[in-house]
N, C-alpha and C. Protein backbone atom coordinates (compact mmCIF):
# COMPACT_ATOMS: atom_id res chain seq x y z
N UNK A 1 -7.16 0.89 16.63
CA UNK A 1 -5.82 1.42 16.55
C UNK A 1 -5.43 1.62 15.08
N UNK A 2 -5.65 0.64 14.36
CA UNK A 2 -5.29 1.00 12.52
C UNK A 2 -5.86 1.68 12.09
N UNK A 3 -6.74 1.96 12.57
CA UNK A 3 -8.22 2.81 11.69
C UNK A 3 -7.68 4.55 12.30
N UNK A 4 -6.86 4.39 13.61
CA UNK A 4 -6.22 5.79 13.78
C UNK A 4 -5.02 6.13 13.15
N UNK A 5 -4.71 5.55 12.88
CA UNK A 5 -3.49 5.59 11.64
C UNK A 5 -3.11 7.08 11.14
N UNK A 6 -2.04 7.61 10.88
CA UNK A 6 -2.40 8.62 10.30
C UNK A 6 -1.16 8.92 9.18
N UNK A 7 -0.94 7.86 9.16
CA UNK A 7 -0.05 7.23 7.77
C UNK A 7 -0.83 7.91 6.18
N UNK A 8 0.58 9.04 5.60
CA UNK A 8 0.77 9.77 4.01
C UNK A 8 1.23 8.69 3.04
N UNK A 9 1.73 7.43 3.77
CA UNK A 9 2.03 6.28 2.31
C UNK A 9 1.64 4.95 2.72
N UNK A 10 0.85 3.93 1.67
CA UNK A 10 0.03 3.57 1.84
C UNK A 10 0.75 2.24 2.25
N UNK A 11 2.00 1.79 1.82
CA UNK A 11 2.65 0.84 2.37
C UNK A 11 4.03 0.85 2.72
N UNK A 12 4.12 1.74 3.68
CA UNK A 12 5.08 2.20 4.62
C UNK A 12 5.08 1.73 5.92
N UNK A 13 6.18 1.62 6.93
CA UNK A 13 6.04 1.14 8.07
C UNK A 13 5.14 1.45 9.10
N UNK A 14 4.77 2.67 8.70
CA UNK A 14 3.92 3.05 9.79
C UNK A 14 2.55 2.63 9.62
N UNK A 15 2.15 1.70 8.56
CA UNK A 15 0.47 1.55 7.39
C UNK A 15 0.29 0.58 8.45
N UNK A 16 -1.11 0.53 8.39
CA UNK A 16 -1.42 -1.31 8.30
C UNK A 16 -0.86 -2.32 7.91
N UNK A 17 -0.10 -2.33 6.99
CA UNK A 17 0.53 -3.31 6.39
C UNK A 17 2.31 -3.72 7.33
N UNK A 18 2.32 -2.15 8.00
CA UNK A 18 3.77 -2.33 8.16
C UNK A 18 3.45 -2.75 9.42
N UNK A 19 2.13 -2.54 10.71
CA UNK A 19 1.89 -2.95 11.44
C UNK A 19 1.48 -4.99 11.78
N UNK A 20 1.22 -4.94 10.19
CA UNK A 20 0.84 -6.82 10.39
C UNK A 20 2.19 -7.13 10.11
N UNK A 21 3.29 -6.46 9.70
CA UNK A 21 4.89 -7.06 9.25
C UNK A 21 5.38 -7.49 10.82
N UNK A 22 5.32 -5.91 11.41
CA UNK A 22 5.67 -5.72 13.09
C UNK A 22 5.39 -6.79 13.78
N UNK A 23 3.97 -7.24 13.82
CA UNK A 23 3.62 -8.11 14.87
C UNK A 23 2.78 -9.20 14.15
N UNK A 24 3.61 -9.66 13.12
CA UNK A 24 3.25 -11.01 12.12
C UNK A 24 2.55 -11.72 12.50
N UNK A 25 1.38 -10.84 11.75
CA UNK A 25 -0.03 -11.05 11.31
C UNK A 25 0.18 -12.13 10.46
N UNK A 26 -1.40 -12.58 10.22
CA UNK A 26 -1.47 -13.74 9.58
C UNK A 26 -2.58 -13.27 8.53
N UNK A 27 -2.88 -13.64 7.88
CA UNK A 27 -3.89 -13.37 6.77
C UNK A 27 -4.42 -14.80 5.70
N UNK A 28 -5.93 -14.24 6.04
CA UNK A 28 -6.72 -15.87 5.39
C UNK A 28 -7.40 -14.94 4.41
N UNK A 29 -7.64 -16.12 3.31
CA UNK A 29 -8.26 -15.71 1.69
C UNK A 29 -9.28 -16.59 1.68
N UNK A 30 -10.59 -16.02 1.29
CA UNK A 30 -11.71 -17.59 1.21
C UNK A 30 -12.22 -16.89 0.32
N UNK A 31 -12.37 -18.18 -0.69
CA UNK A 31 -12.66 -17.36 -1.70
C UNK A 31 -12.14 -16.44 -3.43
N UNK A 32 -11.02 -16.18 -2.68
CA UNK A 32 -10.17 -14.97 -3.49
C UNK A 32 -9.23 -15.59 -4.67
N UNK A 33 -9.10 -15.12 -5.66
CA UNK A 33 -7.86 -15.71 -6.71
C UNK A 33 -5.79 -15.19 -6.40
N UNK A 34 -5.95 -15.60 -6.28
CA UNK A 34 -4.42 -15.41 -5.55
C UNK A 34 -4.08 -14.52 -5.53
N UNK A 35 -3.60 -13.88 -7.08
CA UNK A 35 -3.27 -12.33 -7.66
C UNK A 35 -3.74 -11.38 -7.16
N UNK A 36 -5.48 -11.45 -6.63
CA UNK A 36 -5.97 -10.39 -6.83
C UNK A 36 -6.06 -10.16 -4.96
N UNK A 37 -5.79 -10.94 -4.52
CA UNK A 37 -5.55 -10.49 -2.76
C UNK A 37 -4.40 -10.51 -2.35
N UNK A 38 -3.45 -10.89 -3.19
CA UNK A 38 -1.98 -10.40 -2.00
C UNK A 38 -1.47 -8.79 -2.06
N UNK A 39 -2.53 -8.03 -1.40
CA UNK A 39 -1.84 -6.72 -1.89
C UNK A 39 -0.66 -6.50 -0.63
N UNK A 40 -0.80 -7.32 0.44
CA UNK A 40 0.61 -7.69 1.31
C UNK A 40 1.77 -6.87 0.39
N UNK A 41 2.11 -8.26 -0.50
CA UNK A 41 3.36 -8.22 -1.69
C UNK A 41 4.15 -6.81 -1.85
N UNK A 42 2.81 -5.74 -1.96
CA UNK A 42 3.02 -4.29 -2.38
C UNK A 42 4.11 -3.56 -1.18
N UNK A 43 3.96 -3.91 -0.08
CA UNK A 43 4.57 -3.41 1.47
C UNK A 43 6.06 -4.26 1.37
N UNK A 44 6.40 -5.45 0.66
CA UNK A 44 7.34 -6.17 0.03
C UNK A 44 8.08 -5.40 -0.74
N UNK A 45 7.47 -4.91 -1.69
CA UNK A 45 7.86 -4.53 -2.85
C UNK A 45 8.70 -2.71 -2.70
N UNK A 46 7.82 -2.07 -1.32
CA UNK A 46 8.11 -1.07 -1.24
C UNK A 46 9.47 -1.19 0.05
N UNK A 47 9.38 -1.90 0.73
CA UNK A 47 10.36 -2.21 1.39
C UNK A 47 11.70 -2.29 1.19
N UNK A 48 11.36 -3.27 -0.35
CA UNK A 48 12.78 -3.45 -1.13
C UNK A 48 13.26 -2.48 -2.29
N UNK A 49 12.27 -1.46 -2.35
CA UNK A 49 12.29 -0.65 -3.03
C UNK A 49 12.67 -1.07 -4.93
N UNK A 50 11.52 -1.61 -4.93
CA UNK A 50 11.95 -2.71 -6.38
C UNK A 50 12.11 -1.49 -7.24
N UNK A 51 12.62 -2.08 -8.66
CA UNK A 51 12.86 -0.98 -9.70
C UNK A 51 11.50 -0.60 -10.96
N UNK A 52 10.92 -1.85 -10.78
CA UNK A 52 9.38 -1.28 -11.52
C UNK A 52 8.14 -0.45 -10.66
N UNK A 53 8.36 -0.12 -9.76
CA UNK A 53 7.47 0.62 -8.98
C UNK A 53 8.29 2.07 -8.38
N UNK A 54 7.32 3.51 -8.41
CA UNK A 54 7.72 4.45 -8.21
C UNK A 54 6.83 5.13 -7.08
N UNK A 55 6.94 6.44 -6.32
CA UNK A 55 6.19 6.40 -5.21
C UNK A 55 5.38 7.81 -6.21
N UNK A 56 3.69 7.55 -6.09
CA UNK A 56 3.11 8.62 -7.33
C UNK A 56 2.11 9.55 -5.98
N UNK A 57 2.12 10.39 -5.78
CA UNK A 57 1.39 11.66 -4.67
C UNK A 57 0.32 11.59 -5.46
N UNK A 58 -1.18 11.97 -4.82
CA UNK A 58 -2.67 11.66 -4.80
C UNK A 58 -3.26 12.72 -3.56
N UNK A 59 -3.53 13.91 -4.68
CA UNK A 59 -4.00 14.85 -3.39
C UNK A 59 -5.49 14.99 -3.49
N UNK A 60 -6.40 14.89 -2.53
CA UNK A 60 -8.12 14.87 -2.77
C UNK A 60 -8.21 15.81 -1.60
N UNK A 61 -9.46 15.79 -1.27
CA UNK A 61 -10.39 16.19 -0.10
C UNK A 61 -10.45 15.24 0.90
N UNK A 62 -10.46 15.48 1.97
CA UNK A 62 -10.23 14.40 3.19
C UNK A 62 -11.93 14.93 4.76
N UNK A 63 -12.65 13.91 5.02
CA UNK A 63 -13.23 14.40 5.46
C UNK A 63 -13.24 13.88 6.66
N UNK A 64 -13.02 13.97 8.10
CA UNK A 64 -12.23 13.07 9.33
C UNK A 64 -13.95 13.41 9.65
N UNK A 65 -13.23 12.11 11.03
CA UNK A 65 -14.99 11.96 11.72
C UNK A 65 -16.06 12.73 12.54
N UNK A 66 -15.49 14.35 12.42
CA UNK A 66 -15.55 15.57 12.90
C UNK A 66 -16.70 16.01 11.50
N UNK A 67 -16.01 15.52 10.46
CA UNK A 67 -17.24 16.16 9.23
C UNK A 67 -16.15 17.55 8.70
N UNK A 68 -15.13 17.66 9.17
CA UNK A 68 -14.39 18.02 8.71
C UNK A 68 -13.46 18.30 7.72
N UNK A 69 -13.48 18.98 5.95
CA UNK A 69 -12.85 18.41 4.97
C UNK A 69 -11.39 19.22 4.84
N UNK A 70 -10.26 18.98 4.83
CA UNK A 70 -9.69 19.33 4.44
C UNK A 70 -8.65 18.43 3.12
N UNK A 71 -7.38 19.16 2.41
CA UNK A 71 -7.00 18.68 1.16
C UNK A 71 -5.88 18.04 2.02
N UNK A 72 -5.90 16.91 1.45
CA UNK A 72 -4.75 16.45 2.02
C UNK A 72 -3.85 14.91 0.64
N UNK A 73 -2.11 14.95 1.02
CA UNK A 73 -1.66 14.41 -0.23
C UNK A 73 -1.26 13.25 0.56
N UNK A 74 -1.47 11.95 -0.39
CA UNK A 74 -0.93 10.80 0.15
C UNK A 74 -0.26 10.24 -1.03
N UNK A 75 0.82 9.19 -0.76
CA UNK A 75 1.63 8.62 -1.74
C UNK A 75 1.51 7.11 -1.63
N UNK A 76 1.72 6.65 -3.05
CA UNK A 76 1.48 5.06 -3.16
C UNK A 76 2.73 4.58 -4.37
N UNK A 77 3.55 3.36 -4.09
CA UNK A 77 4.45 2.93 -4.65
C UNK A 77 3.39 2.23 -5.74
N UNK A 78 3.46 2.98 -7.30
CA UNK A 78 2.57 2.47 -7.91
C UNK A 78 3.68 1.71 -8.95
N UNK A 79 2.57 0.54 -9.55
CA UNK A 79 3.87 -0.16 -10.88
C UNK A 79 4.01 0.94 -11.99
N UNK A 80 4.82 1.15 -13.15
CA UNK A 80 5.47 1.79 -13.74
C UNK A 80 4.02 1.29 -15.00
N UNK A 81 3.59 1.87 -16.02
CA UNK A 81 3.28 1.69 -16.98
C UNK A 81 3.86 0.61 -17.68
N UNK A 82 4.87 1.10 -18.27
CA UNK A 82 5.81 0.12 -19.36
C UNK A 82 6.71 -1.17 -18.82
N UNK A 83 6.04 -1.59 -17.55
CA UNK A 83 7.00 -2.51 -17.06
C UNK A 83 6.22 -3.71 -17.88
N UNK A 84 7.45 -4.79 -18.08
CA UNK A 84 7.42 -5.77 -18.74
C UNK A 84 7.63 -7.07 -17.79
N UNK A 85 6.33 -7.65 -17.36
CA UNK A 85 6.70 -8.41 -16.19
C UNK A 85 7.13 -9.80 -16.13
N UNK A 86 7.47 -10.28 -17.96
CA UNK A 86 8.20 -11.58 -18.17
C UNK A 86 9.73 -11.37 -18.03
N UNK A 87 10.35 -9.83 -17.87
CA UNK A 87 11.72 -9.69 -17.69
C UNK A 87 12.07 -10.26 -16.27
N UNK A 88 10.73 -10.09 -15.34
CA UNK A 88 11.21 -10.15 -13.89
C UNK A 88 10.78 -12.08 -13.58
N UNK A 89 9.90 -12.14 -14.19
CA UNK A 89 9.72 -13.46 -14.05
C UNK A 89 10.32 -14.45 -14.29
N UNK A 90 10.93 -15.16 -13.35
CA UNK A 90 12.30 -16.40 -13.65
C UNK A 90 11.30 -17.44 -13.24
C-alpha cells in the first residue's frame, strides 16, 4: 500500500510518513546515531510549518513499473541554507 503511494511531497499527509502519524506507527533504530534517523521530525516540522524550512520542487525522469519514463515534479520542505540552529536551540 505505501509503495502505491502517489504522493508530489515528501512529508505531507498523504506520504508514508503522514500514514505512520495516521495509524501511530512505531519505529525502532538499531544501530543508528540519533540525528541521523529521525527523518520522522521532518513530517513534524512540515506540519508545523516551521520558519527555517521552505517547500523546494525537484523535477527528474520518473520510470513506473511499466518501464515507463515520464518527467515528473516533486516537493520537499528543505532547511534554509543560512539557518542558524543555536537561535532555535533552547
Amino acid at each position: 500500500m505505501l509503495a502505491n503511494l502517489n504522493n508530489i511531497d515528501t512529508f505531507e499527509s498523504y506520504s508514508p510518513f503522514g500514514y505512520m502519524y495516521k495509524f501511530d506507527a512505531k519505529m525502532a533504530f538499531f544501530n543508528v546515531v540519533i540525528n541521523i534517523g529521525i527523518t520522522f521530525t521532518h513530517y513534524v516540522e512540515e506540519a508545523l510549518q516551521v520558519s527555517y524550512r521552505y517547500f523546494k520542487p525537484f523535477t527528474a525522469g520518473y520510470i513506473d513499473a511499466n518501464g515507463v519514463e515520464t518527467k515528473r515534479t516533486y516537493v520537499m520542505y528543505v532547511r534554509a541554507d543560512e539557518v542558524n540552529f543555536k537561535k532555535y536551540a533552547k
